[in-house]
PDB file of N, CA and C in Angstrom:
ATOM      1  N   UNK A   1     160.155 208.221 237.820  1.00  0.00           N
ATOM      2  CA  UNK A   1     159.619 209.027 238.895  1.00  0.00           C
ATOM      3  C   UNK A   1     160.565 208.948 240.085  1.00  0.00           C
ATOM      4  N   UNK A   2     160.853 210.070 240.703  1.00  0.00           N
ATOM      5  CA  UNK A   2     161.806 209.943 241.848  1.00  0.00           C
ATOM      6  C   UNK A   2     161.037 211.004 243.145  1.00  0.00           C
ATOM      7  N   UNK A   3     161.440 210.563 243.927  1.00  0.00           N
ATOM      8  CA  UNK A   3     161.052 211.389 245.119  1.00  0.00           C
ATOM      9  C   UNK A   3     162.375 211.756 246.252  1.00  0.00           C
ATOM     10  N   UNK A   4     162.163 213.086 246.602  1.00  0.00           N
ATOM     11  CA  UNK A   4     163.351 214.044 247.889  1.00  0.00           C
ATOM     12  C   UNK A   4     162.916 213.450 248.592  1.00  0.00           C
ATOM     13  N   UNK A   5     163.469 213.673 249.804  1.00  0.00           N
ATOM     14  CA  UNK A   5     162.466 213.715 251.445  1.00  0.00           C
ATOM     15  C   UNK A   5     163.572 214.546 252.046  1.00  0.00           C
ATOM     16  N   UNK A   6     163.251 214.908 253.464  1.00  0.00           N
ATOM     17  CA  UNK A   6     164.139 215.659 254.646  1.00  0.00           C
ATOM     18  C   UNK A   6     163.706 216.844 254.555  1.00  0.00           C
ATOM     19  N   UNK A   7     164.411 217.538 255.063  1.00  0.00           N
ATOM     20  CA  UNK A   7     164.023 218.863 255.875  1.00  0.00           C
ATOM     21  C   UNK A   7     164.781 219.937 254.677  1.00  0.00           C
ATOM     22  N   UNK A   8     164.770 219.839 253.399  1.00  0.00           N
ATOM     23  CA  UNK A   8     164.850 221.036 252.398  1.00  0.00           C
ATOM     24  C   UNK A   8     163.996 221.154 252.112  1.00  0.00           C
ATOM     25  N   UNK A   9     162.963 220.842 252.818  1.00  0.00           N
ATOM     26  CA  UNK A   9     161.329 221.298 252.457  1.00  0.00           C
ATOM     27  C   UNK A   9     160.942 221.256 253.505  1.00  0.00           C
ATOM     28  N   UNK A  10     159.781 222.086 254.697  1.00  0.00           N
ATOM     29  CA  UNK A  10     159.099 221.603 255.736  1.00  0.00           C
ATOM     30  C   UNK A  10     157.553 220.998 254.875  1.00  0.00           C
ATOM     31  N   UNK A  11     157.140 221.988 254.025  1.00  0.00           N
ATOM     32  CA  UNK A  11     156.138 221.004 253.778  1.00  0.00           C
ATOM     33  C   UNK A  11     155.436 221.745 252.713  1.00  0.00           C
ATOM     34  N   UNK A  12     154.045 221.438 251.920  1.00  0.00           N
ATOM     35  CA  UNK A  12     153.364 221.446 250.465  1.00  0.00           C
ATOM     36  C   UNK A  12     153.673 222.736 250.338  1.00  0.00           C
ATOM     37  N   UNK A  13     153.094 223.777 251.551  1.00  0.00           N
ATOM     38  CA  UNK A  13     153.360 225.172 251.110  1.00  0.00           C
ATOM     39  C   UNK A  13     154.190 226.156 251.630  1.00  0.00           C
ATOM     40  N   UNK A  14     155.330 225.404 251.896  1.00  0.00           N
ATOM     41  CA  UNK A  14     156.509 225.860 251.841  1.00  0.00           C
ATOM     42  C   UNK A  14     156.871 226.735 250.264  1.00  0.00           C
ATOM     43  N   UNK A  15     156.456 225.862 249.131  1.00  0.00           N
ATOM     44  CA  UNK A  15     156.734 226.567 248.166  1.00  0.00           C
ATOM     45  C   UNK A  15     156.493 227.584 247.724  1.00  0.00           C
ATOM     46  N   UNK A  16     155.068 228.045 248.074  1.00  0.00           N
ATOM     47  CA  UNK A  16     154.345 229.358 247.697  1.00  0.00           C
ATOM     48  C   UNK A  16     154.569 230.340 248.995  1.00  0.00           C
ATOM     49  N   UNK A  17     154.889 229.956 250.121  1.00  0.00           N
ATOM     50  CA  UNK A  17     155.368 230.663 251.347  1.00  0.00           C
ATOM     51  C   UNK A  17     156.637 230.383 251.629  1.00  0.00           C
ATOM     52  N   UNK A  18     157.689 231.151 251.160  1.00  0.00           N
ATOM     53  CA  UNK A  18     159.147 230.652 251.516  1.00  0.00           C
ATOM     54  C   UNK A  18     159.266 231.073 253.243  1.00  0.00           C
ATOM     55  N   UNK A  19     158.756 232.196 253.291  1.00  0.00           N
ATOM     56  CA  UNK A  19     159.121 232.390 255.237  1.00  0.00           C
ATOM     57  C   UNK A  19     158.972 231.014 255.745  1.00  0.00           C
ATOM     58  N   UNK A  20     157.956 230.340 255.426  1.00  0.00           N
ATOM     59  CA  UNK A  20     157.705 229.267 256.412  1.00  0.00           C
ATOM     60  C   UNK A  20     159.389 228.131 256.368  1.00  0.00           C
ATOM     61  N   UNK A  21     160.220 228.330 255.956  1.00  0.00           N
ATOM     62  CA  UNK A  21     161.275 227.431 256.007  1.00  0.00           C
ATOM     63  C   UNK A  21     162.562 228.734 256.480  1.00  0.00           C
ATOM     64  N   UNK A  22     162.506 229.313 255.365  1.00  0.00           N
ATOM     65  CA  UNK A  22     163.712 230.105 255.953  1.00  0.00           C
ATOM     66  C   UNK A  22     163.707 230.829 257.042  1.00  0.00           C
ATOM     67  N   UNK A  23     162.604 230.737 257.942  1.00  0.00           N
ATOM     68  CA  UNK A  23     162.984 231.539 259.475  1.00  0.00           C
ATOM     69  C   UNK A  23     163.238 230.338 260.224  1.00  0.00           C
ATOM     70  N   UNK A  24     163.635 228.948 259.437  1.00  0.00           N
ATOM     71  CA  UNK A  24     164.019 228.048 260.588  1.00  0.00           C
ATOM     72  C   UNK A  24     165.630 227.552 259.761  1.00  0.00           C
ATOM     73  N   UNK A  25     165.798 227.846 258.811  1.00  0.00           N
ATOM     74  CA  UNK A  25     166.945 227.936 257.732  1.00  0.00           C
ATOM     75  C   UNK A  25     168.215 228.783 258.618  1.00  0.00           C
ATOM     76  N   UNK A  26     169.307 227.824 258.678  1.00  0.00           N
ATOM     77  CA  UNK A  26     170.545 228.054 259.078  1.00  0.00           C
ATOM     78  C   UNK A  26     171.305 228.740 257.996  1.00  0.00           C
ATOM     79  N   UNK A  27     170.784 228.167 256.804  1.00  0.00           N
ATOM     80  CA  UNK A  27     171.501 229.066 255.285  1.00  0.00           C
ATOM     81  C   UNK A  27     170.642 228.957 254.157  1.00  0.00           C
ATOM     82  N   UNK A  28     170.037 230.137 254.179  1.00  0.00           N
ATOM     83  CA  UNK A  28     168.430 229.867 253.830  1.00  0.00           C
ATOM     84  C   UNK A  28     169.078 230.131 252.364  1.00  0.00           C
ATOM     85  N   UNK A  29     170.350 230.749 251.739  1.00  0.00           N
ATOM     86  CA  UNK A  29     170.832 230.870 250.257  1.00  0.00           C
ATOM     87  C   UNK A  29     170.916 229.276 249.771  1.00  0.00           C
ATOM     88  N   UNK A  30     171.532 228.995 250.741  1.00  0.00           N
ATOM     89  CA  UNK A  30     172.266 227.101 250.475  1.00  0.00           C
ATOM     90  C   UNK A  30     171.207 226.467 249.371  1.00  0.00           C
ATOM     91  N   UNK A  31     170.336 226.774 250.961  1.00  0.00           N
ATOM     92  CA  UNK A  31     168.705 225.883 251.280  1.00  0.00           C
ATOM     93  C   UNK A  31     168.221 226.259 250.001  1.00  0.00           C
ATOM     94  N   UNK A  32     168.158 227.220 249.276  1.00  0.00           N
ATOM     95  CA  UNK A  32     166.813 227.647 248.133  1.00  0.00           C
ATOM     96  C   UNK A  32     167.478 226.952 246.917  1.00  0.00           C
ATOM     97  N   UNK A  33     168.840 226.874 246.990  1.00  0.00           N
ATOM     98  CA  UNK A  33     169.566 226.278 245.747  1.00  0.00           C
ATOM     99  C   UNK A  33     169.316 224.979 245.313  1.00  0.00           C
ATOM    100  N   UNK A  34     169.965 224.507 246.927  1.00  0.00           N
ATOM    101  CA  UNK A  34     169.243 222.685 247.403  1.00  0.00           C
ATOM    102  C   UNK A  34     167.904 222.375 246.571  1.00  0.00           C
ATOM    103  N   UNK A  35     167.145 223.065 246.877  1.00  0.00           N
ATOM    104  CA  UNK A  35     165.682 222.636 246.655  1.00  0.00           C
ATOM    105  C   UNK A  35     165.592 222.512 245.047  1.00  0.00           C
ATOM    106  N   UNK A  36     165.978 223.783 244.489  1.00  0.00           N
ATOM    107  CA  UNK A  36     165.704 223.567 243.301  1.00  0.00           C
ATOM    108  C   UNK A  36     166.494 222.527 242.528  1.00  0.00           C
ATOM    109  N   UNK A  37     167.497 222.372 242.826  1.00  0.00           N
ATOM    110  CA  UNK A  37     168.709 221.498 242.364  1.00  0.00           C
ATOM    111  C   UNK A  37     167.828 220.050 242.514  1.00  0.00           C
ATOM    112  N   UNK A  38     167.388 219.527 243.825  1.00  0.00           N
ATOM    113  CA  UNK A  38     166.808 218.362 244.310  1.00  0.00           C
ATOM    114  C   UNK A  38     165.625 217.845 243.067  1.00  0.00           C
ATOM    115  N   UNK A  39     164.912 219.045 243.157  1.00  0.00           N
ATOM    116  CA  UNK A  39     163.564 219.017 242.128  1.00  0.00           C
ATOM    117  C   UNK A  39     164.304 218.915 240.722  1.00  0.00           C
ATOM    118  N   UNK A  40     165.645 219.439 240.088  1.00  0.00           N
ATOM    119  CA  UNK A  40     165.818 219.943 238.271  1.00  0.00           C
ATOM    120  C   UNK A  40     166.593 219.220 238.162  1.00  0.00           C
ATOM    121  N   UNK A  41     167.417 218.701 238.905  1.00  0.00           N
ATOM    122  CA  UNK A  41     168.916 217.388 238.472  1.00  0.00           C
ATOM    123  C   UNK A  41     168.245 216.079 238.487  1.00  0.00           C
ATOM    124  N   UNK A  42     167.328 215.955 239.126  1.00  0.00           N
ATOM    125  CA  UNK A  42     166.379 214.138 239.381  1.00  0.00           C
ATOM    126  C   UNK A  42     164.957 214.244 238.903  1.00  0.00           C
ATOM    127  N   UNK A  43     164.232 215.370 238.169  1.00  0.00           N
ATOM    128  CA  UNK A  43     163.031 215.401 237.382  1.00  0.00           C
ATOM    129  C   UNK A  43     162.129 214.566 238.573  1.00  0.00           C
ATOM    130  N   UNK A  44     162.248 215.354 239.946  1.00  0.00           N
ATOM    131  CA  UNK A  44     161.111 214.843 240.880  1.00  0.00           C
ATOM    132  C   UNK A  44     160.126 214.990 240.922  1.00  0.00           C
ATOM    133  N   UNK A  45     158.500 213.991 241.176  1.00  0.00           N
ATOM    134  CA  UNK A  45     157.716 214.160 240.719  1.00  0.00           C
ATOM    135  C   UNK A  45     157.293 214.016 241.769  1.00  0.00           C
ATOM    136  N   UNK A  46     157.633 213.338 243.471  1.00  0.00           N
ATOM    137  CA  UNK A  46     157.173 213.857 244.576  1.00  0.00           C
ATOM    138  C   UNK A  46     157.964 213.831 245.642  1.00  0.00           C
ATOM    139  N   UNK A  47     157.444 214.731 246.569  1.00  0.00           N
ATOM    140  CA  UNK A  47     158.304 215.164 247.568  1.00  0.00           C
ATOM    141  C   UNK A  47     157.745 214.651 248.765  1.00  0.00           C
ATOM    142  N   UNK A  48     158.465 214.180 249.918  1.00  0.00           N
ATOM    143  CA  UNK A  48     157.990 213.657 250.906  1.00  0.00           C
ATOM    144  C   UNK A  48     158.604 214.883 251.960  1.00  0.00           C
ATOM    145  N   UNK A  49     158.162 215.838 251.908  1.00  0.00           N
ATOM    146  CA  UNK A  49     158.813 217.122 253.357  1.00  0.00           C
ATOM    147  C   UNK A  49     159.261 216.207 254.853  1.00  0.00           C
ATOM    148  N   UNK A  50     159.998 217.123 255.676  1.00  0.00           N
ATOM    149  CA  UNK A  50     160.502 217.398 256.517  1.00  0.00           C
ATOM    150  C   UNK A  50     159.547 216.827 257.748  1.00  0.00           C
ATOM    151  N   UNK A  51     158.304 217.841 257.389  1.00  0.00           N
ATOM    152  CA  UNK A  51     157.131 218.052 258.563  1.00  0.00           C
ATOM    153  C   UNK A  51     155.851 218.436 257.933  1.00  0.00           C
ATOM    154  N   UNK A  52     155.578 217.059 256.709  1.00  0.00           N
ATOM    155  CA  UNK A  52     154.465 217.392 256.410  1.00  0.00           C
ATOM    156  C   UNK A  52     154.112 216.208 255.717  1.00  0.00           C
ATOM    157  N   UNK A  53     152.741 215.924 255.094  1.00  0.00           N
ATOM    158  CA  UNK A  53     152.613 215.053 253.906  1.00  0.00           C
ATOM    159  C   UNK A  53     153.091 214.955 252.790  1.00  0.00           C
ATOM    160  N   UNK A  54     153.379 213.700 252.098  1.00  0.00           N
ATOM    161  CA  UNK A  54     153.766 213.683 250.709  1.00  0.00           C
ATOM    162  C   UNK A  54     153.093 214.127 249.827  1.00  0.00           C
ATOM    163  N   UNK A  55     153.718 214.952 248.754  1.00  0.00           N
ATOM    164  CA  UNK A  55     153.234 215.706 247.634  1.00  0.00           C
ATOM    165  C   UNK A  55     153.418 215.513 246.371  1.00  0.00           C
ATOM    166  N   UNK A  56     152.671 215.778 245.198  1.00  0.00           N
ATOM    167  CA  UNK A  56     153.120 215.631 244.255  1.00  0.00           C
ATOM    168  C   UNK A  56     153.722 216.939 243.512  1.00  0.00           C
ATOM    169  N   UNK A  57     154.519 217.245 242.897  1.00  0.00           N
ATOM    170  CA  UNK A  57     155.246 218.223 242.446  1.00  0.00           C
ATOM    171  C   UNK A  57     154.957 218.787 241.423  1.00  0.00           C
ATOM    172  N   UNK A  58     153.839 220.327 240.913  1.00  0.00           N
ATOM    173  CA  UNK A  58     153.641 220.614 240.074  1.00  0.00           C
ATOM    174  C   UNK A  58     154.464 221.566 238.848  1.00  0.00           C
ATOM    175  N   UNK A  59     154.077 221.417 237.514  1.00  0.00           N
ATOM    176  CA  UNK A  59     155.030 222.409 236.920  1.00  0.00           C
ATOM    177  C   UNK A  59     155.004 223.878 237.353  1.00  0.00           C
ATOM    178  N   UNK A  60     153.729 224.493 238.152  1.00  0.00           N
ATOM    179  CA  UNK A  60     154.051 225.390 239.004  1.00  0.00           C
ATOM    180  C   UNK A  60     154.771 225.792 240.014  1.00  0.00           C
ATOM    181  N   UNK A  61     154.921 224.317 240.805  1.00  0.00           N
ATOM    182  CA  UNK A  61     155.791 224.193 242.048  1.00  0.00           C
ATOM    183  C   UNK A  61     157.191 224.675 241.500  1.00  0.00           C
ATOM    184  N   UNK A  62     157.661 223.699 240.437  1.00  0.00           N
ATOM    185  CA  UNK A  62     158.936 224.260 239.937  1.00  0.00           C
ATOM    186  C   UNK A  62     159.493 225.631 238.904  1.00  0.00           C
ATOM    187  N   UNK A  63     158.434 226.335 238.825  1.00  0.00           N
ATOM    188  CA  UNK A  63     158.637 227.521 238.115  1.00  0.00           C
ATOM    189  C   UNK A  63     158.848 228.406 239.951  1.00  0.00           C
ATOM    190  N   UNK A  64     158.357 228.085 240.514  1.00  0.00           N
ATOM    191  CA  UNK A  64     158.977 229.141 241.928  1.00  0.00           C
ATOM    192  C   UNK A  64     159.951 228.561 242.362  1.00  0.00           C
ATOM    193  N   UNK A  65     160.173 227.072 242.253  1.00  0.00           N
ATOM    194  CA  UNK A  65     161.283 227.285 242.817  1.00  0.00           C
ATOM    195  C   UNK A  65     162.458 227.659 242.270  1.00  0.00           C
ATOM    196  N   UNK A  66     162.516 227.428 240.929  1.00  0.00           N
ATOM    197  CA  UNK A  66     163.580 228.253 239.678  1.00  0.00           C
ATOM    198  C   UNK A  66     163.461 229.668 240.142  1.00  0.00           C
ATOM    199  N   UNK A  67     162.227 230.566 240.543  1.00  0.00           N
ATOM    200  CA  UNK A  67     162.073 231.578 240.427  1.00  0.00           C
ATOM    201  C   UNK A  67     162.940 232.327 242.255  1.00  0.00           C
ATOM    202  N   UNK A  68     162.774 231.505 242.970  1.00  0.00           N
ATOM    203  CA  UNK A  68     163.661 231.722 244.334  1.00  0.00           C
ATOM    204  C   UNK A  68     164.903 231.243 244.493  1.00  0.00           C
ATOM    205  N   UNK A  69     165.323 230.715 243.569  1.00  0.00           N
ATOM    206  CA  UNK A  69     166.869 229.572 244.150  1.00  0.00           C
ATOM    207  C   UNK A  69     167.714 230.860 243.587  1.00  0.00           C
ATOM    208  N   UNK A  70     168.914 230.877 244.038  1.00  0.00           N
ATOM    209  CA  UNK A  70     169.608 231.558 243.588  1.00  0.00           C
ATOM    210  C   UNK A  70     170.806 231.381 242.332  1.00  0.00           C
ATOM    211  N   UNK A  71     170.056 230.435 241.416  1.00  0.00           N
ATOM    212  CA  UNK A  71     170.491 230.346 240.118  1.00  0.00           C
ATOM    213  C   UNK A  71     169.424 230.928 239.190  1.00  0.00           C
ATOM    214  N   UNK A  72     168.899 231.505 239.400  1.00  0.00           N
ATOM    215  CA  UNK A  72     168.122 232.301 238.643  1.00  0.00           C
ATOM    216  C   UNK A  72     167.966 233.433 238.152  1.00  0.00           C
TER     217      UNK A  72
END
């Protein structure tokens, strides 16, 4: 089990609401790659956000974020 933390996430529903990060995103392409990369290279199972509570990471969570990163 591994866990992210920092600010490539602000927080739980960041995932299902991407505005909520990328209108504060300096390189919101970078940023969507980051995320998914963070979650699919280390099989993370929770995330500690930016500016929010710790989460646990569902196989839904990571089908959007595959579905927004720009390796997809």
């Amino acid at each position: 089990m591994y866990c992210t933390e920092g600010d490539i996430f602000e927080n739980e529903y960041d995932i299902e609401d991407p505005s909520q990060w990328k209108a504060v995103s300096y390189q919101p392409e970078v940023q969507s790659t980051s995320r998914y990369n963070a979650v699919n290279q280390f099989n993370v199972s929770f995330i500690i956000p930016g500016h929010g509570a710790m989460f646990q990471l569902t196989e839904d969570h990571k089908t959007l974020l595959k579905n927004q990163s720009s390796l997809s």
